[in-house]
N, C-alpha and C. Protein backbone atom coordinates (compact mmCIF):
# COMPACT_ATOMS: atom_id res chain seq x y z
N UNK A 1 25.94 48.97 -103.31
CA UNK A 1 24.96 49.00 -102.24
C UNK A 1 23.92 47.89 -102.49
N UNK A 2 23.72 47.02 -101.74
CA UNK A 2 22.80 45.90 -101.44
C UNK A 2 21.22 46.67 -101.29
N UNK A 3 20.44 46.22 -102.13
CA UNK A 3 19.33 46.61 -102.15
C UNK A 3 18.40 45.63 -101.21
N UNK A 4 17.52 45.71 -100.31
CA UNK A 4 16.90 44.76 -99.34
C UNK A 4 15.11 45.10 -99.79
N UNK A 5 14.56 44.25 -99.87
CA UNK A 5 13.30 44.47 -100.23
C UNK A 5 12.48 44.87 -98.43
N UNK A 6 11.38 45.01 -98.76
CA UNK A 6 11.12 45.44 -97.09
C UNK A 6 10.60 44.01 -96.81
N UNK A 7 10.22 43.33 -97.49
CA UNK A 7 9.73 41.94 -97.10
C UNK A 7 11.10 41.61 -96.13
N UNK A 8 12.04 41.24 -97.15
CA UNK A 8 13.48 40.65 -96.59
C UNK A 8 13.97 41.61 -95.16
N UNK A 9 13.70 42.97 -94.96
CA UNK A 9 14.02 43.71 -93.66
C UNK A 9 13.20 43.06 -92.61
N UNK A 10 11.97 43.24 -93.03
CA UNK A 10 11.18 42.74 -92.06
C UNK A 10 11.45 41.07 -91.55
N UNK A 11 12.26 39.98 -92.52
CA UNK A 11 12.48 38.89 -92.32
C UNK A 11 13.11 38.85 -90.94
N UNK A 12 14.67 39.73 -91.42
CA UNK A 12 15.58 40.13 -90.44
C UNK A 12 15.42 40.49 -89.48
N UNK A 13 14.19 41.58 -89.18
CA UNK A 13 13.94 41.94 -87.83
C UNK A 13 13.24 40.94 -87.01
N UNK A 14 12.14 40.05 -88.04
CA UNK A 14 11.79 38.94 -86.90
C UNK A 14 12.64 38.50 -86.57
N UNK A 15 13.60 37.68 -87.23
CA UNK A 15 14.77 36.58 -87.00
C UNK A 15 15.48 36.97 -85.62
N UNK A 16 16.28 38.71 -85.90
CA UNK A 16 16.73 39.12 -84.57
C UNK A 16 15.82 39.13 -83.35
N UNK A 17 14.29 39.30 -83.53
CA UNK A 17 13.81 39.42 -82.34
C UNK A 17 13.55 38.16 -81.65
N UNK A 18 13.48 36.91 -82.77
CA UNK A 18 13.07 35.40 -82.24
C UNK A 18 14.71 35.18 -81.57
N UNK A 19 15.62 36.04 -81.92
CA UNK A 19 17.11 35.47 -80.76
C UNK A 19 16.50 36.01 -79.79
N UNK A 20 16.44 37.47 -79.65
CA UNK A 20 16.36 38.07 -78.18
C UNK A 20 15.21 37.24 -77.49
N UNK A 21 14.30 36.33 -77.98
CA UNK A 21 13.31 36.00 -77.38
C UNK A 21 13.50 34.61 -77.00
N UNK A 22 14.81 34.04 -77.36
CA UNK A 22 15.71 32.85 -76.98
C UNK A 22 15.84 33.42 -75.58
N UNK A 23 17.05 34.56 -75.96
CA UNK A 23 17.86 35.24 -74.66
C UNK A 23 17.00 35.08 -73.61
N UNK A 24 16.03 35.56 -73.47
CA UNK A 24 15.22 36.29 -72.35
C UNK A 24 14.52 34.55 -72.13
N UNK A 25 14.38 33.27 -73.07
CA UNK A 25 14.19 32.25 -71.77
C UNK A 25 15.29 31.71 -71.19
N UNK A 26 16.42 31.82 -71.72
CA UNK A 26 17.58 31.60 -70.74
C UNK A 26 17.65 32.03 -69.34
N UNK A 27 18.21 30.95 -68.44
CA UNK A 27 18.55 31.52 -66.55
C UNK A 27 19.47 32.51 -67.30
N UNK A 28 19.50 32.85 -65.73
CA UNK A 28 20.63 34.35 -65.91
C UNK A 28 21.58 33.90 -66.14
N UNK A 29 22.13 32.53 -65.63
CA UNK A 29 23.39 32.14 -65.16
C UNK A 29 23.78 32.14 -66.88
N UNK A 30 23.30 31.35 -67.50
CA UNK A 30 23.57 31.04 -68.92
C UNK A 30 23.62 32.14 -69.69
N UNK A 31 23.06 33.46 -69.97
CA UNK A 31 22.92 34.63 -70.63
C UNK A 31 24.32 35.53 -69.73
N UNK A 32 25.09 35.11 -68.60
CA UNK A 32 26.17 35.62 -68.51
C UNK A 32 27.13 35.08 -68.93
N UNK A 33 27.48 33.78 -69.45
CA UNK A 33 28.22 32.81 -70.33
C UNK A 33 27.81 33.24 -71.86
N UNK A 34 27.39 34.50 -71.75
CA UNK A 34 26.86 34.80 -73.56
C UNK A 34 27.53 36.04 -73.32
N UNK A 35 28.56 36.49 -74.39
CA UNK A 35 29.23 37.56 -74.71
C UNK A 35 27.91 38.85 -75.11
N UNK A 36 27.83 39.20 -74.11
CA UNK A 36 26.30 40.33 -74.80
C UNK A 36 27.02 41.67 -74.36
N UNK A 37 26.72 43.13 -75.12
CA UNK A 37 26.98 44.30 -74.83
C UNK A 37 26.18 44.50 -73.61
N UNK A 38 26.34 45.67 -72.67
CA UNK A 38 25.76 45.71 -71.03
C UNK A 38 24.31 45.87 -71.18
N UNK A 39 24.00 47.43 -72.59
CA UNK A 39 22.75 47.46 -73.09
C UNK A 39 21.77 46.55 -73.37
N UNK A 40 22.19 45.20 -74.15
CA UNK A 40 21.60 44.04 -74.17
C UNK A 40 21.34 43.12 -72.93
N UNK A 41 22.59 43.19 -72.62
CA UNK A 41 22.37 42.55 -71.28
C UNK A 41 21.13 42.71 -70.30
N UNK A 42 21.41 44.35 -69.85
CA UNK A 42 20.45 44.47 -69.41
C UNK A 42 18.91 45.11 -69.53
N UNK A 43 18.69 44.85 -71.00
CA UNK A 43 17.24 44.92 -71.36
C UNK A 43 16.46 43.20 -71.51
N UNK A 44 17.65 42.20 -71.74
CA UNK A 44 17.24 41.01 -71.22
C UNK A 44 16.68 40.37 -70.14
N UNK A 45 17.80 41.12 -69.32
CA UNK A 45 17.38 40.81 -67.51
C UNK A 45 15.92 41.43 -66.99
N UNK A 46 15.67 43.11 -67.66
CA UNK A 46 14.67 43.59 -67.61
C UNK A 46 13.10 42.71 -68.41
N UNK A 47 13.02 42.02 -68.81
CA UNK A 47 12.04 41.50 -70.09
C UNK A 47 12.04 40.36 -69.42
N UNK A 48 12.55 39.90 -68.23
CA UNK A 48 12.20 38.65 -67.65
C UNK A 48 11.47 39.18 -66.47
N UNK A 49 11.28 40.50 -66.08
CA UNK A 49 10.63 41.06 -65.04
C UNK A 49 8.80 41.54 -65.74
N UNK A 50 8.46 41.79 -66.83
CA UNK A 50 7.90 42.02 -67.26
C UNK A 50 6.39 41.47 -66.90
N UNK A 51 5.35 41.92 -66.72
CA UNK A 51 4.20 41.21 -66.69
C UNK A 51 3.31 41.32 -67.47
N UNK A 52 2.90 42.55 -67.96
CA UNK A 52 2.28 42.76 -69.35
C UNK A 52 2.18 42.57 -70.32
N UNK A 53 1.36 41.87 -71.09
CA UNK A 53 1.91 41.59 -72.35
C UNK A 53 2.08 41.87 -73.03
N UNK A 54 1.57 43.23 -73.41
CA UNK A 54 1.87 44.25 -74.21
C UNK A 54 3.18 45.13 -74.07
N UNK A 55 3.15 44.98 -73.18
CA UNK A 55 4.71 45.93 -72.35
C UNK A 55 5.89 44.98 -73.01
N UNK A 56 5.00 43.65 -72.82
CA UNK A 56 6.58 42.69 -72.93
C UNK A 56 6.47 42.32 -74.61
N UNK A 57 5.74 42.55 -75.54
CA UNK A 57 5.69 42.54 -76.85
C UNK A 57 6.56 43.86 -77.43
N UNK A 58 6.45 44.99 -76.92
CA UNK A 58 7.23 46.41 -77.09
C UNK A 58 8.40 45.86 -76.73
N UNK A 59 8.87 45.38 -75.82
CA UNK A 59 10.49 45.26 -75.52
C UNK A 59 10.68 44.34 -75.90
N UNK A 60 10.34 42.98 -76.49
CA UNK A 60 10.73 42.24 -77.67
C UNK A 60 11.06 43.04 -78.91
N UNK A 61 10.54 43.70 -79.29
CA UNK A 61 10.85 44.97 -80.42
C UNK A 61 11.83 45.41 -79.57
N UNK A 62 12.20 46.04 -79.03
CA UNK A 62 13.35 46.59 -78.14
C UNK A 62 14.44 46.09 -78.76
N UNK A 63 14.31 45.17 -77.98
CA UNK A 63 15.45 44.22 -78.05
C UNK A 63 15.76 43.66 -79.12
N UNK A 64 14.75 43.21 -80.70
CA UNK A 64 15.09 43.34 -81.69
C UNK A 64 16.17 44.20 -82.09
N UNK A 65 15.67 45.48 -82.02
CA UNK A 65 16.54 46.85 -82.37
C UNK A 65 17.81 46.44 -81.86
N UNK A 66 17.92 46.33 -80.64
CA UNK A 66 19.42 46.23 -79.92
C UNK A 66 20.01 45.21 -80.72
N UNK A 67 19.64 43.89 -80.89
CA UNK A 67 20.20 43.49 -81.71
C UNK A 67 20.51 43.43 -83.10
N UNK A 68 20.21 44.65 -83.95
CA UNK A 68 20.52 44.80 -85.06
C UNK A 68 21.76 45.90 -85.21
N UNK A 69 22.61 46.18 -84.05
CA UNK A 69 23.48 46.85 -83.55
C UNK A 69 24.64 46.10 -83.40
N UNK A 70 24.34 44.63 -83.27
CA UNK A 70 25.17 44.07 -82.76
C UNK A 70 25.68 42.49 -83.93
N UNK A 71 26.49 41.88 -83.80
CA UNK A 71 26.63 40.85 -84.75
C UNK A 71 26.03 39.45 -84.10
N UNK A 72 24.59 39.33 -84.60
CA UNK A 72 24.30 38.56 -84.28
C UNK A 72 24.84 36.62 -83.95
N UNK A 73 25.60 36.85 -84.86
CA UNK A 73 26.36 35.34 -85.29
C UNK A 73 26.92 34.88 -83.96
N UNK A 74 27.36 35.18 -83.64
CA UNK A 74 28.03 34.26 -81.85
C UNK A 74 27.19 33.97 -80.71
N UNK A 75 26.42 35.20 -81.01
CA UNK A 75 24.65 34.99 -80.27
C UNK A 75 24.08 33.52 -81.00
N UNK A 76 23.76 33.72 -81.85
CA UNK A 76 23.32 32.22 -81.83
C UNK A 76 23.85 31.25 -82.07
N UNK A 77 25.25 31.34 -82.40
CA UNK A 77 26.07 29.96 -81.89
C UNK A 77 26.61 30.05 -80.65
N UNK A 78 25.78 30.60 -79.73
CA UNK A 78 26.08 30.74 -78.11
C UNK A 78 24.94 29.72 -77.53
N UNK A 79 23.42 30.47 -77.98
CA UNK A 79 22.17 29.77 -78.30
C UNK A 79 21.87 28.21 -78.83
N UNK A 80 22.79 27.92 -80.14
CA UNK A 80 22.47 26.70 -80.54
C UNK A 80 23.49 25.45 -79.27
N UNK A 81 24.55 25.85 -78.90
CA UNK A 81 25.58 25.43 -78.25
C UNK A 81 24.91 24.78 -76.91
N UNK A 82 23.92 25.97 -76.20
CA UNK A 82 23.56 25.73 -75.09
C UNK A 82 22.09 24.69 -75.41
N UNK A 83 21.18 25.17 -76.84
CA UNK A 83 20.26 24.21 -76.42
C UNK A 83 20.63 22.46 -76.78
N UNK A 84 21.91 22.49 -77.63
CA UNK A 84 22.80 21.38 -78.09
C UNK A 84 22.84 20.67 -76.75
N UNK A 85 23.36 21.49 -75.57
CA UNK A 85 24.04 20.65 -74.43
C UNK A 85 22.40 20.29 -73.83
N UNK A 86 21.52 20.81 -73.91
CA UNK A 86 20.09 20.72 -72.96
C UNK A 86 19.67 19.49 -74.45
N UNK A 87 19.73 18.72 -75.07
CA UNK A 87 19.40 18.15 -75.83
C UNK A 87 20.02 16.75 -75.35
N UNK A 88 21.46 17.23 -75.63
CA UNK A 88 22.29 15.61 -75.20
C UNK A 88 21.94 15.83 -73.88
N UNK A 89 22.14 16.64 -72.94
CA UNK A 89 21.60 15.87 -71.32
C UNK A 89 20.30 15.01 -71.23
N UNK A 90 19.25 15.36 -72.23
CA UNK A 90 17.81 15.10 -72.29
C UNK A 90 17.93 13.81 -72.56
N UNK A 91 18.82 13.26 -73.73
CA UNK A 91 19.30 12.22 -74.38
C UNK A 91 20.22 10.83 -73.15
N UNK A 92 20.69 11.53 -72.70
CA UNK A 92 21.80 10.73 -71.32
C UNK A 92 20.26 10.64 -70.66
N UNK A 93 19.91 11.86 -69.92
CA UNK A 93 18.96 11.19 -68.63
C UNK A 93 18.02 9.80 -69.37
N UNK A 94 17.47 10.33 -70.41
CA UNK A 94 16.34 9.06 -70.25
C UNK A 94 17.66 7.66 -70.66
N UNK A 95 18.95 7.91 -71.35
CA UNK A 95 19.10 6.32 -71.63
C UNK A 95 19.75 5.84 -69.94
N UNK A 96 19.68 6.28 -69.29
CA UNK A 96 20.21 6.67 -67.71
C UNK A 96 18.91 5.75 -67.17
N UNK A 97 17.65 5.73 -67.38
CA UNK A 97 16.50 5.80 -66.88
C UNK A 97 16.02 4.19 -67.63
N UNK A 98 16.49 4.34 -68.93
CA UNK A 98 16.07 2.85 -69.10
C UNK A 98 17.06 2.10 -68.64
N UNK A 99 18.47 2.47 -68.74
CA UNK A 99 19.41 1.13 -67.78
C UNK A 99 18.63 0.98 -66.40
N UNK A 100 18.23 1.73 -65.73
CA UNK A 100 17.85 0.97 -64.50
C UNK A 100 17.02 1.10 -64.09
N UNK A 101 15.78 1.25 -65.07
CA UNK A 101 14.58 0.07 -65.31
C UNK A 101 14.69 -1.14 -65.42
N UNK A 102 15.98 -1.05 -66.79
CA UNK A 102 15.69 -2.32 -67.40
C UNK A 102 16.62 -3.33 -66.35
N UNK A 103 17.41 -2.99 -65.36
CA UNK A 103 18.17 -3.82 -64.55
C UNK A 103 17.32 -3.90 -63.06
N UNK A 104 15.88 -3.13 -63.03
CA UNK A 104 15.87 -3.78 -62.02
C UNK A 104 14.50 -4.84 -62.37
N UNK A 105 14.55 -4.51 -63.76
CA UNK A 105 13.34 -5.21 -64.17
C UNK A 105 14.48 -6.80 -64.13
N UNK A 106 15.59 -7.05 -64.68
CA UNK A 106 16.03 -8.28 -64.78
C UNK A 106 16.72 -8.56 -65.57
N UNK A 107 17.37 -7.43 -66.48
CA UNK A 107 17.84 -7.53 -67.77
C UNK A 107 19.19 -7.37 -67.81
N UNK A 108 19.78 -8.93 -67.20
CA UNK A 108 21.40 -8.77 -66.70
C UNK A 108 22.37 -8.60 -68.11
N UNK A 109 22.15 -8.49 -69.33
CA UNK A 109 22.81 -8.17 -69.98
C UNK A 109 23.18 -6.63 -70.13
N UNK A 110 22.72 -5.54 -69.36
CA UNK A 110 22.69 -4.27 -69.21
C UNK A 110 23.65 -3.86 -68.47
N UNK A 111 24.06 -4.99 -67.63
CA UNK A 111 25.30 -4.75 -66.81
C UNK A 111 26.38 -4.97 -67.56
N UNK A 112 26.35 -5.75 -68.34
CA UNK A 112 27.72 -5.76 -69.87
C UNK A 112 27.86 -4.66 -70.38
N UNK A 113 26.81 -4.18 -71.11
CA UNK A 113 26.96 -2.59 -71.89
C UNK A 113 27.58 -1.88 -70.94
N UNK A 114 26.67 -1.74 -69.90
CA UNK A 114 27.26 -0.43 -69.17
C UNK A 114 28.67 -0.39 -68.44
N UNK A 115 29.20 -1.56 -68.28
CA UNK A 115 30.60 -1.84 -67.91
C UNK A 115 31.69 -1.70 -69.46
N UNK A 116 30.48 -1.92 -70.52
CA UNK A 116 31.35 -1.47 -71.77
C UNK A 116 31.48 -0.05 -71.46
N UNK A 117 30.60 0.95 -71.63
CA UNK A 117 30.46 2.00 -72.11
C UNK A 117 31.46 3.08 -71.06
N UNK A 118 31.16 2.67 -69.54
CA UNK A 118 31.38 3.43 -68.58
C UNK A 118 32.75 2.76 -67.85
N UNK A 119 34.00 2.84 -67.75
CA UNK A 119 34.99 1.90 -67.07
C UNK A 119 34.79 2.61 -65.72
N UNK A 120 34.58 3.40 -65.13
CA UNK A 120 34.25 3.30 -64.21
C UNK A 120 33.48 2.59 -63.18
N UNK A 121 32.48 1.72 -64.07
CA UNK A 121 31.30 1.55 -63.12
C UNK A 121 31.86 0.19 -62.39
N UNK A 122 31.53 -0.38 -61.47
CA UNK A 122 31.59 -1.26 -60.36
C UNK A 122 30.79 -2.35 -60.39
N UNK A 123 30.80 -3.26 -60.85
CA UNK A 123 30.24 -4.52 -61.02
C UNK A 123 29.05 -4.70 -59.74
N UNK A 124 30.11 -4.71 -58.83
CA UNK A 124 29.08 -5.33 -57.32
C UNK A 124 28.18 -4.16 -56.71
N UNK A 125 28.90 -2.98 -57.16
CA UNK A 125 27.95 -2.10 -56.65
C UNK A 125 26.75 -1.72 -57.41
N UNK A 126 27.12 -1.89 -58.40
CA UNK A 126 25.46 -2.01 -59.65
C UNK A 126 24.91 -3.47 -59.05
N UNK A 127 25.27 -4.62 -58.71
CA UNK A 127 24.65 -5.62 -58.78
C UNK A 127 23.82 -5.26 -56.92
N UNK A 128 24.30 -4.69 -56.52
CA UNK A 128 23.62 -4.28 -54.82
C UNK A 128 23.17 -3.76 -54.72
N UNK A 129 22.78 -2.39 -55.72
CA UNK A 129 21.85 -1.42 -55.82
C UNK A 129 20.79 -2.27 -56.40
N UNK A 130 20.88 -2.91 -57.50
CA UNK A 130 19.56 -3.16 -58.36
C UNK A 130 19.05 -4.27 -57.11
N UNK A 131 20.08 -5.07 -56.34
CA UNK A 131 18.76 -6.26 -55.65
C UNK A 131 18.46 -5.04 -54.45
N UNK A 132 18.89 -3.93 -54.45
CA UNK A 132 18.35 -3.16 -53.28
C UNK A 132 17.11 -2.86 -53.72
N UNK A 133 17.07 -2.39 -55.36
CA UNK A 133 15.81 -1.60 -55.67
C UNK A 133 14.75 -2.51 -55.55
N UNK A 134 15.20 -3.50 -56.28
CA UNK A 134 14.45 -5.06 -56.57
C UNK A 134 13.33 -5.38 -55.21
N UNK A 135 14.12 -4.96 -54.00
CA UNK A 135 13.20 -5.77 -53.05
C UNK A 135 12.07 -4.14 -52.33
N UNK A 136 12.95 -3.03 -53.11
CA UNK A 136 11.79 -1.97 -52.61
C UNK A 136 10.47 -1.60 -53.30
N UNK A 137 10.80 -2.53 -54.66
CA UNK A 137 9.62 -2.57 -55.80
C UNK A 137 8.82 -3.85 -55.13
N UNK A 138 9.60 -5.12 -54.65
CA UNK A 138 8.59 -6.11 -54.28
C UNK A 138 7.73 -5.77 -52.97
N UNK A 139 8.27 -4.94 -52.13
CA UNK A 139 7.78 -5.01 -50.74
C UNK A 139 7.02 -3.41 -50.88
N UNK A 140 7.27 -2.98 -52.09
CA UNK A 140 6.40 -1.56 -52.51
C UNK A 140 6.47 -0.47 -51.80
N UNK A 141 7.89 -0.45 -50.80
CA UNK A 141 8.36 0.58 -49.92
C UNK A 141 8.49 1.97 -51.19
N UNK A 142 8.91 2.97 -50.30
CA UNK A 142 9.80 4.09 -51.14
C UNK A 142 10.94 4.11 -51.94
N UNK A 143 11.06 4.62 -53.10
CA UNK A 143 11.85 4.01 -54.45
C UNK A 143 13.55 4.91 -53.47
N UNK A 144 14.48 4.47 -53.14
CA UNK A 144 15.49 4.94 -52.16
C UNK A 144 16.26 4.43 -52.91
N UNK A 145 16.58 3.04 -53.09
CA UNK A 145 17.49 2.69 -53.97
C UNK A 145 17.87 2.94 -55.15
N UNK A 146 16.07 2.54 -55.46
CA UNK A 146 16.01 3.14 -57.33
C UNK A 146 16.46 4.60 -57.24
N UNK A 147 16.25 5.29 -56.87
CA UNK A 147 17.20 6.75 -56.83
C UNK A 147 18.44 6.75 -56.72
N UNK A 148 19.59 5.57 -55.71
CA UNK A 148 20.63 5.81 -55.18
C UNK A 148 21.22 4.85 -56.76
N UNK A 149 20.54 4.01 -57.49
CA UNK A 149 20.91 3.37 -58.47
C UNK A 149 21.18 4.58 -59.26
N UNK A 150 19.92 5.35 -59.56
CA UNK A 150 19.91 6.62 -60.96
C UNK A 150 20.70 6.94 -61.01
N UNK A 151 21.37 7.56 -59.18
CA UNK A 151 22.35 8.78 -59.13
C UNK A 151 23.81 7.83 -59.46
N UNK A 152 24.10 6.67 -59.23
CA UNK A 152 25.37 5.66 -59.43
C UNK A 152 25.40 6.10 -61.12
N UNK A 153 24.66 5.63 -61.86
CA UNK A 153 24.53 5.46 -63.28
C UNK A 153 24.69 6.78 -63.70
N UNK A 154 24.40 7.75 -63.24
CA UNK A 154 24.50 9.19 -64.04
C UNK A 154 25.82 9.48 -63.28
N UNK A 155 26.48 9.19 -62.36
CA UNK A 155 27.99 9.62 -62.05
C UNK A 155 28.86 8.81 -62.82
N UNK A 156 28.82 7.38 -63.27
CA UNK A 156 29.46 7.06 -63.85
C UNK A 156 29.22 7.69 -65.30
N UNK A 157 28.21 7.59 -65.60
CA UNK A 157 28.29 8.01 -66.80
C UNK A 157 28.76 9.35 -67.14
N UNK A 158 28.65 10.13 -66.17
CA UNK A 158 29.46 11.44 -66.37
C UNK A 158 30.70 11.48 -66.15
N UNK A 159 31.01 10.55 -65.30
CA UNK A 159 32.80 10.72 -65.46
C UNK A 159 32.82 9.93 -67.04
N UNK A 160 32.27 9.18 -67.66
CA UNK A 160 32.88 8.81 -68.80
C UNK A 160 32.48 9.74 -69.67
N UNK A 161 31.34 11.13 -69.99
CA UNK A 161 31.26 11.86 -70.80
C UNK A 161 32.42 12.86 -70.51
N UNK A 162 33.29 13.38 -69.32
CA UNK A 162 33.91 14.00 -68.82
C UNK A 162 35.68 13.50 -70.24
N UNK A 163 35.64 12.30 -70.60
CA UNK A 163 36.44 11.94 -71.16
C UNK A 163 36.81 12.34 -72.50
């Protein structure tokens, strides 16, 4: 028999309650892509309804409990998985954001990389977007292009992460 000091219990129970307190900022959509018992499930869904703070400090304890019922381990490699993917998207959008800055700022060597990186992408149609953006930055209209550029660059680039 494993002897646990109460320090070390008490470790454990924070630890489980800092998951459930993952869970509960997850959308719903994502916490149904998480293998959870129904009980968990739905004391999660409940703890996002919560307004009190005291109410919602008790069912953090709750939900601790529930999860010391359960094997935590897939829970948080469910958790690390999803904030993994919200990390690399974070990572794509902004290098997404400096290519076409930096192309409509003038920086025609950006069109090399990105024809490296992405075989999808289209030479003339990157080169027609950026003099599109080019003349909505000079004439200081509404950024239309620079958007229709972003959205070009993040489709290509997603069909090449798709690979």
């Amino acid at each position: 028999m494993d002897f646990k000091s109460k320090t070390q219990k008490k470790k454990e129970a924070t630890y489980l309650q800092e998951i459930g307190e993952r869970l509960v900022n997850l959308s719903t959509e994502q916490i149904k892509g998480i293998d959870l018992p129904e009980e968990m499930y739905d004391a999660v869904r409940f703890a996002k309804t919560i307004k009190s703070h005291e109410a919602y400090r008790r069912h953090m304890q709750y939900i601790g409990s529930l999860m010391r019922k359960i094997d935590p381990v897939p829970v948080q490699e469910a958790l690390d998985g999803i904030e993994q993917g919200y990390y690399k998207n974070t990572l794509s959008f902004k290098e997404i954001e400096k290519w076409r800055d930096g192309l409509i700022a003038g920086n025609e060597t950006l069109i090399e990389e990105i024809l490296g990186k992405c075989h999808d992408a289209d030479r003339k149609q990157i080169e027609k977007l950026v003099q599109r953006a080019r003349k909505e930055k000079e004439h200081k209209t509404p950024p239309g292009a620079s958007r229709a550029l972003f959205r070009y660059l993040r489709d290509i680039r997603a069909g090449q992460d798709d690979r």
